[in-house]
Protein backbone atom coordinates (compact mmCIF):
# COMPACT_ATOMS: atom_id res chain seq x y z
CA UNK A 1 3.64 -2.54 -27.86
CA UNK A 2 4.59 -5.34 -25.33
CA UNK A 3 1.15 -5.63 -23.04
CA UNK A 4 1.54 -7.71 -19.66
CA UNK A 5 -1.14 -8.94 -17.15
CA UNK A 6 -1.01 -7.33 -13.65
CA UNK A 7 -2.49 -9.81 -11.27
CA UNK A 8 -4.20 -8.42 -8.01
CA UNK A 9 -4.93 -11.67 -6.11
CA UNK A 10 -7.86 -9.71 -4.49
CA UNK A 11 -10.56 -11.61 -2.21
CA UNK A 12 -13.56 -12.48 -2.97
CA UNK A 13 -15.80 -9.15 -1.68
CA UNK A 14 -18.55 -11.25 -1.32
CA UNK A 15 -17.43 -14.45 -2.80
CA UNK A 16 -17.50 -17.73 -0.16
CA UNK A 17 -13.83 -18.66 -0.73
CA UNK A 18 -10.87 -18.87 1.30
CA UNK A 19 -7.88 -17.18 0.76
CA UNK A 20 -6.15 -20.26 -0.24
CA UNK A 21 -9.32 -20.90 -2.92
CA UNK A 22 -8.54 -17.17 -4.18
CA UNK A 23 -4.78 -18.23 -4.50
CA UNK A 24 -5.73 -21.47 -6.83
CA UNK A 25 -7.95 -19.47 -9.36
CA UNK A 26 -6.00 -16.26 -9.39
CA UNK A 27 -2.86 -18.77 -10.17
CA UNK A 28 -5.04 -20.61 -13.28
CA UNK A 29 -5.43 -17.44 -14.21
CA UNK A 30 -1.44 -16.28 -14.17
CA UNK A 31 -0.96 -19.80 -15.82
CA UNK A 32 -2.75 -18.34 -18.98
CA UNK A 33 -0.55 -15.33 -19.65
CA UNK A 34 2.27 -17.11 -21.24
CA UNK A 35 0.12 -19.18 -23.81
CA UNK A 36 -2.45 -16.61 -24.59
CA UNK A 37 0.65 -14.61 -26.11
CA UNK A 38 0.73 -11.33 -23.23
CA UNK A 39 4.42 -10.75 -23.26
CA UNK A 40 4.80 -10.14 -18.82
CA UNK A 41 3.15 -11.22 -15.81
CA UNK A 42 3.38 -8.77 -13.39
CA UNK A 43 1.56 -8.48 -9.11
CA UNK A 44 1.66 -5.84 -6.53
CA UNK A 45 2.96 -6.07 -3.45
CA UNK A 46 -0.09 -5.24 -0.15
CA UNK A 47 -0.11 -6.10 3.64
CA UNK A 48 -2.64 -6.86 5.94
CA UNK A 49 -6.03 -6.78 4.10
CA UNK A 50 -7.99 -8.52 1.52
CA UNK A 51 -7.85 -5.25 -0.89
CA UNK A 52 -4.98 -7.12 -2.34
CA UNK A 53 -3.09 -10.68 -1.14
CA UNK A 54 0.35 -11.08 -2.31
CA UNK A 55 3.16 -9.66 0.14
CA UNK A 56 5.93 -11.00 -0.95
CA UNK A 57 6.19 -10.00 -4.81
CA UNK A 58 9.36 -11.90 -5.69
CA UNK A 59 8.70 -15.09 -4.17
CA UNK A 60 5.32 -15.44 -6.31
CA UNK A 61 7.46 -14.65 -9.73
CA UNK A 62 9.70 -16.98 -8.51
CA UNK A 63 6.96 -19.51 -8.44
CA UNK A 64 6.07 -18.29 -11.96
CA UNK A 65 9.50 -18.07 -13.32
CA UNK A 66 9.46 -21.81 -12.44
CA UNK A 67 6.05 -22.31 -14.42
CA UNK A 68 7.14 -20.11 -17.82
CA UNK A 69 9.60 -20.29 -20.44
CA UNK A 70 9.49 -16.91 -22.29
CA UNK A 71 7.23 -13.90 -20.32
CA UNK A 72 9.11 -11.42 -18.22
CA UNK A 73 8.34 -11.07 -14.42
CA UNK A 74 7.59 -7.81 -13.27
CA UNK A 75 7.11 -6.51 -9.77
CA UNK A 76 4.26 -3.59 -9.83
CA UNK A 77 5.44 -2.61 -7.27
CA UNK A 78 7.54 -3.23 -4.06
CA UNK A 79 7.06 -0.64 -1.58
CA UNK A 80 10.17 0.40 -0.57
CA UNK A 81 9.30 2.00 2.79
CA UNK A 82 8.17 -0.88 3.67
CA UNK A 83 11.46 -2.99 3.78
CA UNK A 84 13.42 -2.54 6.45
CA UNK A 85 16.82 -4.25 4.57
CA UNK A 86 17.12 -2.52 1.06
CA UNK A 87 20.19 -5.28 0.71
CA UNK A 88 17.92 -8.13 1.26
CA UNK A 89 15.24 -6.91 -1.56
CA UNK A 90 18.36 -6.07 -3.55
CA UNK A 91 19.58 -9.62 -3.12
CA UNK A 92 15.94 -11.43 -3.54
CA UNK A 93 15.77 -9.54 -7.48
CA UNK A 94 19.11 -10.56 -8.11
CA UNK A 95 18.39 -14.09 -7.32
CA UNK A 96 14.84 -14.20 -8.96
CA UNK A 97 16.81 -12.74 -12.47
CA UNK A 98 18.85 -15.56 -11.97
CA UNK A 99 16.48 -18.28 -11.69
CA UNK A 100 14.35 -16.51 -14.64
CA UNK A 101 17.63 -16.37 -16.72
CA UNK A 102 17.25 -12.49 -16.57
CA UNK A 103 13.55 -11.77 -17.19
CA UNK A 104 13.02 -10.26 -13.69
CA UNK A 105 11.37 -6.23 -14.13
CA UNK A 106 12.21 -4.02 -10.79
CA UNK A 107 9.33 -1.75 -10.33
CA UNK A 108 8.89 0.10 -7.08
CA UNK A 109 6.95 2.89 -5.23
CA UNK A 110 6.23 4.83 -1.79
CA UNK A 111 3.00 3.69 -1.26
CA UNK A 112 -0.21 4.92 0.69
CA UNK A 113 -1.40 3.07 2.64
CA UNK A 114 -1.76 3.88 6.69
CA UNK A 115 -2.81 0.38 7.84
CA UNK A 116 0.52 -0.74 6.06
CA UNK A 117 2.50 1.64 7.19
CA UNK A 118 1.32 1.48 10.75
CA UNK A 119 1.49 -2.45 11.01
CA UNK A 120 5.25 -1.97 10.54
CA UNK A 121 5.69 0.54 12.40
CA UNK A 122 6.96 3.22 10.21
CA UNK A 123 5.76 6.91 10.01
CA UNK A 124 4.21 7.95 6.76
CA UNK A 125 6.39 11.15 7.25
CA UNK A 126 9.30 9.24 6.72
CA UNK A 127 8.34 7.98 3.52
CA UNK A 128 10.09 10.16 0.93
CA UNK A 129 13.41 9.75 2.74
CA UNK A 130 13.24 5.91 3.36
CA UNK A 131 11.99 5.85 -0.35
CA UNK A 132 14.95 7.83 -1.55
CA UNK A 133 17.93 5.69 0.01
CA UNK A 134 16.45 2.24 -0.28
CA UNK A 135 16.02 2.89 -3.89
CA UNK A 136 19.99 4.07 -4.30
CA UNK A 137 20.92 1.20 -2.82
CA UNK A 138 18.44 -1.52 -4.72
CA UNK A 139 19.69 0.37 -7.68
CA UNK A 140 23.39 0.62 -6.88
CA UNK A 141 23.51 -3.30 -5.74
CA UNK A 142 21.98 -4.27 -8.99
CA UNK A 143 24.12 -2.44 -11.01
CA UNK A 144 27.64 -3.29 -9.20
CA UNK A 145 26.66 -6.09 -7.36
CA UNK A 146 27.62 -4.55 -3.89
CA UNK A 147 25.72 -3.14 -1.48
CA UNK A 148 26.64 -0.19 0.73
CA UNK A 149 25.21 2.76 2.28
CA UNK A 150 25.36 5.48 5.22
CA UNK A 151 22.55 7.08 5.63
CA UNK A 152 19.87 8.48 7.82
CA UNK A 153 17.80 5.51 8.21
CA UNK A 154 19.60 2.74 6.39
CA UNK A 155 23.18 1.17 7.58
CA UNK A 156 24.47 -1.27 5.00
CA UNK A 157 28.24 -2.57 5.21
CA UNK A 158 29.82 -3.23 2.03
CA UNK A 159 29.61 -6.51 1.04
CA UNK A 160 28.57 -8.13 -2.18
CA UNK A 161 25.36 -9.91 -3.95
CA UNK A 162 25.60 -13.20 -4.34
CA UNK A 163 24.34 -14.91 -6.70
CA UNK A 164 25.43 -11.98 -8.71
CA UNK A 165 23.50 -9.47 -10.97
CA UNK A 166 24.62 -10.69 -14.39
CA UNK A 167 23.55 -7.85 -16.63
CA UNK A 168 22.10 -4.42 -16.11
CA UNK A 169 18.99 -3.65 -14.69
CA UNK A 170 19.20 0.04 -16.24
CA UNK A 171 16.44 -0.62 -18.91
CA UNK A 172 14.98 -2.89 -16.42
CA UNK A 173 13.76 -0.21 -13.37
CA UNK A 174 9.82 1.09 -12.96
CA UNK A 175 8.62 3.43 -10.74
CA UNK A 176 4.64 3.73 -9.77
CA UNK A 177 3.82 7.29 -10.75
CA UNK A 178 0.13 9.00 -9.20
CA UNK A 179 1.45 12.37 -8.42
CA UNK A 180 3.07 15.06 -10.21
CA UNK A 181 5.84 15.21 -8.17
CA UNK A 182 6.69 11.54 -8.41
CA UNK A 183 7.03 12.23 -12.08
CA UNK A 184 10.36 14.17 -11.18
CA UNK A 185 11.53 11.56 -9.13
CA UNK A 186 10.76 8.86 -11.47
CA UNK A 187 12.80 11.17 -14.14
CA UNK A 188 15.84 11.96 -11.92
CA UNK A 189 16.37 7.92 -11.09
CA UNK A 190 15.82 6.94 -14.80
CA UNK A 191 13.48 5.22 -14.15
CA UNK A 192 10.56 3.86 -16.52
CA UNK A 193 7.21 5.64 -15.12
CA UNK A 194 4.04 3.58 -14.18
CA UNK A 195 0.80 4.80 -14.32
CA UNK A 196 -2.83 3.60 -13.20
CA UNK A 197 -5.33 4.79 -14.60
CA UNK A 198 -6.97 6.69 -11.64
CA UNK A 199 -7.85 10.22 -12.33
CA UNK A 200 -8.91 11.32 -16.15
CA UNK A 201 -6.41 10.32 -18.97
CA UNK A 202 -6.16 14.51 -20.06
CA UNK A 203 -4.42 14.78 -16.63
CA UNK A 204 -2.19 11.83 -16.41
CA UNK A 205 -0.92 13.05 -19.38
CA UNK A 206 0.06 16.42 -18.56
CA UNK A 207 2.51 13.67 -15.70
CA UNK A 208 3.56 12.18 -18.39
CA UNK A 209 5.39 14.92 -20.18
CA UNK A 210 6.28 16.32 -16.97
CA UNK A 211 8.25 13.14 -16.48
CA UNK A 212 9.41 12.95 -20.22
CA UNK A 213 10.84 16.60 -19.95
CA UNK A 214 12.54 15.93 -16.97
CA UNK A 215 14.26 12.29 -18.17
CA UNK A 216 15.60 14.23 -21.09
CA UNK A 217 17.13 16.77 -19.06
CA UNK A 218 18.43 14.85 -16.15
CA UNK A 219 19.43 11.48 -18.29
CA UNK A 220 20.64 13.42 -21.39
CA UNK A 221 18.61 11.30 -23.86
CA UNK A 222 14.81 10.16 -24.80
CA UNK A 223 12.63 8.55 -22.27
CA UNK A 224 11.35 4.62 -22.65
CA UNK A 225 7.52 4.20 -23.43
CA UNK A 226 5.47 4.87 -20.29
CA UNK A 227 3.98 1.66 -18.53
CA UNK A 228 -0.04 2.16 -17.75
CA UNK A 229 -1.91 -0.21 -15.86
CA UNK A 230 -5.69 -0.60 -16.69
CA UNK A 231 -8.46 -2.55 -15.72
CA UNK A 232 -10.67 -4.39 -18.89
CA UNK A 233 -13.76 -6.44 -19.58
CA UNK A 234 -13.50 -8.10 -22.50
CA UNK A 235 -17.39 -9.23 -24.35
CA UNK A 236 -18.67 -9.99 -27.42
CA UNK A 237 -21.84 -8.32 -25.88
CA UNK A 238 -21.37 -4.93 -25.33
CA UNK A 239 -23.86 -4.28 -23.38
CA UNK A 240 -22.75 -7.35 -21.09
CA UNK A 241 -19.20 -5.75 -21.13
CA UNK A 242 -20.52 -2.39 -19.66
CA UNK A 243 -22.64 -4.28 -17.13
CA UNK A 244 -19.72 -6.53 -15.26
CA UNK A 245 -17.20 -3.35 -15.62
CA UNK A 246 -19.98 -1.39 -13.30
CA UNK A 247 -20.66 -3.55 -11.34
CA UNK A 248 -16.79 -5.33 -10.76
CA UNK A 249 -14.82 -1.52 -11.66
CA UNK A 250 -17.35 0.03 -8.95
CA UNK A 251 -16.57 -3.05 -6.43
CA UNK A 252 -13.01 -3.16 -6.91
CA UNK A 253 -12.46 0.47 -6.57
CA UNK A 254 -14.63 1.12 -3.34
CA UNK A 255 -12.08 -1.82 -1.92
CA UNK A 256 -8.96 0.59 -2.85
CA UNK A 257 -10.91 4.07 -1.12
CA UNK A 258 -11.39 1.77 1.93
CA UNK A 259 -7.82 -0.06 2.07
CA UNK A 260 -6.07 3.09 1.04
CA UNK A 261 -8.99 5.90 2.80
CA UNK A 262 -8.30 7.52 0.03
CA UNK A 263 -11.02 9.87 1.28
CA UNK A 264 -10.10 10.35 4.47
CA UNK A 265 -8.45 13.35 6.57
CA UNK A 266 -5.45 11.65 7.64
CA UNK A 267 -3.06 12.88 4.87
CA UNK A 268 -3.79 16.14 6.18
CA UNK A 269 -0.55 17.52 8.08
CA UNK A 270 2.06 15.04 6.09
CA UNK A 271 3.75 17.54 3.57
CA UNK A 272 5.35 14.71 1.95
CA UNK A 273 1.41 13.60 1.25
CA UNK A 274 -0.06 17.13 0.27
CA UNK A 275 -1.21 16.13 -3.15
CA UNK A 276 -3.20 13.24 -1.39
CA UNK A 277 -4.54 15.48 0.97
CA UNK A 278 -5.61 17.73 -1.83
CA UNK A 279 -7.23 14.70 -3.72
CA UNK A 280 -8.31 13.28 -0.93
CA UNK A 281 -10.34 16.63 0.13
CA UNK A 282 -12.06 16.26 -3.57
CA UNK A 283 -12.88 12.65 -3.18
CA UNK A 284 -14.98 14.00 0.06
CA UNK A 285 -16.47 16.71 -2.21
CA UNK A 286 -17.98 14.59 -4.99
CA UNK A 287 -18.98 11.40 -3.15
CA UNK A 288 -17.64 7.86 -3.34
CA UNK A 289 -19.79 6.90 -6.33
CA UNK A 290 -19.19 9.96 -8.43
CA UNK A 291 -15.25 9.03 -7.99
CA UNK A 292 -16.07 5.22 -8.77
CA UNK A 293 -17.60 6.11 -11.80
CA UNK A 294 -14.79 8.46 -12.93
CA UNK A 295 -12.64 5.62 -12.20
CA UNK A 296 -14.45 2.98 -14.41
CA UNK A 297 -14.31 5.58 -17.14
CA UNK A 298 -10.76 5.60 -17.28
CA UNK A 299 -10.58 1.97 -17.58
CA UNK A 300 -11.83 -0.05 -20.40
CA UNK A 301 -14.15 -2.39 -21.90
CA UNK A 302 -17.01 -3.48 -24.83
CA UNK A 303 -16.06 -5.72 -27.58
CA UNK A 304 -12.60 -6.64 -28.77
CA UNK A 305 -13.00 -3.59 -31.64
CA UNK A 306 -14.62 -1.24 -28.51
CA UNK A 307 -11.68 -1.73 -26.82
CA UNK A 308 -9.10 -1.48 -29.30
CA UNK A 309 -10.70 2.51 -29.93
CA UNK A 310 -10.31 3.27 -26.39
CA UNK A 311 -6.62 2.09 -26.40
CA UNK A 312 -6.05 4.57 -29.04
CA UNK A 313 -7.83 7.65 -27.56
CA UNK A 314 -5.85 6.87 -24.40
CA UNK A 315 -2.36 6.45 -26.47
CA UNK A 316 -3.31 9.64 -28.64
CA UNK A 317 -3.11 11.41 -25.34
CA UNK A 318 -0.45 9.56 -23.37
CA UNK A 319 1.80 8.55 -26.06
CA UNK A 320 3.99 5.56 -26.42
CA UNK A 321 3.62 3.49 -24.12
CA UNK A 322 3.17 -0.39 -22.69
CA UNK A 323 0.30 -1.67 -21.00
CA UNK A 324 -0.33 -4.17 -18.42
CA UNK A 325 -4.23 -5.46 -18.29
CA UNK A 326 -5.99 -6.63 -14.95
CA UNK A 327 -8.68 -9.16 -16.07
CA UNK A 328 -9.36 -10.56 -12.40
CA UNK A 329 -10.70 -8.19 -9.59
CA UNK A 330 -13.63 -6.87 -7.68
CA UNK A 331 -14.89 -10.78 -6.72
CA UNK A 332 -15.80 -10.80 -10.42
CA UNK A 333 -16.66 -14.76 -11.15
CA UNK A 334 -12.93 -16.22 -12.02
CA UNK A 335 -14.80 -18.08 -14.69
CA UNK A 336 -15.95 -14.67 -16.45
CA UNK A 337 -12.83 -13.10 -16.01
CA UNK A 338 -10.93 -16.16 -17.89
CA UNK A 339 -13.30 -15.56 -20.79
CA UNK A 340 -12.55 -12.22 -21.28
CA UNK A 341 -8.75 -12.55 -20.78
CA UNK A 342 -9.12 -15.70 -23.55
CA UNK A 343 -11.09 -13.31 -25.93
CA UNK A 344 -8.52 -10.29 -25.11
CA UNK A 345 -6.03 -12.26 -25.81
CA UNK A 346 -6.94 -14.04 -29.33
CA UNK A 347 -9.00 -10.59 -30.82
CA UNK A 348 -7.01 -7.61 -28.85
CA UNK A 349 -3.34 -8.45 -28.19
CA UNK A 350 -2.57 -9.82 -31.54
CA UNK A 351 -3.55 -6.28 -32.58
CA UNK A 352 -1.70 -4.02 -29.70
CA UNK A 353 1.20 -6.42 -31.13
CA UNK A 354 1.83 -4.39 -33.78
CA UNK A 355 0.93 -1.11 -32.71
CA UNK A 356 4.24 1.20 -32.67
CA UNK A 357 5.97 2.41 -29.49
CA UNK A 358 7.71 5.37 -31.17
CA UNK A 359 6.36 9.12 -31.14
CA UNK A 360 3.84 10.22 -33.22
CA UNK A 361 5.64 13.24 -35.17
CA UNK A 362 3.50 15.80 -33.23
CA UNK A 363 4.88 13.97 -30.46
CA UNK A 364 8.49 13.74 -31.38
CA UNK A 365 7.73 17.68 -32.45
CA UNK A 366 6.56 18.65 -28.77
């Protein structure tokens, strides 16, 4: 199992610190991921808000590549909507692979949020169809090394990438996965699904083998181990583990309803939203702290051997897969979230090392 850190450079929610103090700490923090032995450093690209503070994805792994020898870079995910010049994100991978001498991961995704879509001025309706042709021709450029398109909302006359894509990016693409429908999509481009771990584990994995059926049909052989994204306190005191993950899970994920109003009525209408309408209508129905606690349930933490028995619940149900680890989020003390990263990383990771990414036989059988 390869297991990567997914840094969320989030503000302090509470915290007296500037956004350029949250930038130093959150980068001590990336600075650890290479020596501590995690095998990827990956960030996620937000606008706008201090739910999340890195907008421009590749030019902080660039920064990284510069700062690590071995880990691959991962981006978790661009937001493809959101660029209005598919070439020019096409062109900014190729040149980060290059300067990483081809450790560069493409992950990408639709996105939800309104105050992002609104502040560049693109309708959420248009989403699915942006999404669709930036992502042929991201994918297409990377894999020839020329760009060009004619479609409905993107113009792009041939030309090629320079400096140019020097080797495949096929085993190299990720797709952010939260609805069942996505699953298809993520199938159909051959694509590597991404998962957070939002709603119960029992029903992310019925997405799972709705993406792993459709990958076998539409890309003739098996699917790559799923990538899922979880959020962990690591403690020698369990108790003390349970206590930050409450209080820091809870904080963190009231930050997401708000940036992404998750529980609001504004999905309502958008058919190319209608799952997040559905969820959305839920959320309203149980109450902001009965979803936070579902949430923090789905994430992990407790002792290094607490942990390592969650891990393998979740893979019984998901099945192989890769994981990426937030350590850093909620205005949890940076100092606190170092230590558990440090203790993750010498007690958990050497573990996870060895753990197998191939089908368990009932698996394999299914």
């Amino acid at each position: 199992m390869d297991v990567g850190m997914l840094s969320v450079f989030q503000a302090g929610l509470g915290q007296d610190l500037t956004d350029l103090e949250i930038y130093k700490r959150n980068l001590r923090i990336c600075d650890l991921v290479e020596p501590l032995g995690f095998d990827s450093l990956w960030a996620a690209e937000h606008h706008f808000t201090d739910y999340t503070m890195c907008p421009s994805v590749p030019e902080f792994l660039a920064y990284m590549a510069g700062r690590t020898q071995r880990i691959k870079l991962g981006t978790a995910v661009l937001i493809l909507p959101w660029h209005k010049d598919p070439g020019r994100t096409a062109a900014e991978m190729a040149m980060l692979d290059n300067l990483s001498d081809g450790r560069a991961l493409m992950g990408f995704g639709r996105g939800i949020g309104r105050v992002e879509y609104d502040g560049f001025g693109i309708s959420m309706e248009e989403s699915r169809a942006r999404f669709d042709e930036a992502a042929q021709i991201i994918i297409q450029g990377l894999e020839t090394g020329v760009i060009e398109f004619d479609g409905q909302y993107f113009k792009q006359e041939r030309r090629e990438l320079r400096p140019r894509p020097f080797k495949s990016f096929r085993d190299r693409l990720y797709m952010a996965c939260q609805s069942p429908d996505s699953a298809d999509v993520v199938a159909d481009l051959g694509a590597t699904m991404m998962i957070f771990a939002i709603s119960p584990w029992e029903a992310r994995a019925k997405d799972v083998e709705r993406y792993r059926a459709g990958y076998r049909k539409a890309q003739g052989k098996e699917p790559p181990p799923i990538i899922a994204n979880i959020f962990c306190v690591c403690d020698d005191d369990a108790e003390r583990a349970g206590e930050m993950a409450h209080r820091y899970m809870h904080d963190y994920w009231i930050s997401a309803l708000d940036h992404y109003e998750m529980d609001g009525t504004h999905f309502g209408g958008k058919k190319v939203y209608d799952y997040y309408a559905r969820s959305a209508e839920i959320m309203r129905d149980r109450g902001r702290e009965s979803v936070t606690r579902l949430f923090t349930d789905n994430q992990v933490h407790g002792t290094p051997e607490q942990i390592l028995r969650r891990l393998e619940k979740i893979r019984e149900l998901a099945g192989p897969m890769h994981l990426n680890v937030s350590f850093s989020y909620g205005g949890m003390p940076f100092d606190y979230a170092e230590r558990s990263m440090r203790l993750f990383g010498r007690e958990v990771l050497p573990e996870l090392h060895q753990w197998s990414c191939e089908p368990s036989q009932a698996q394999a059988s299914a």
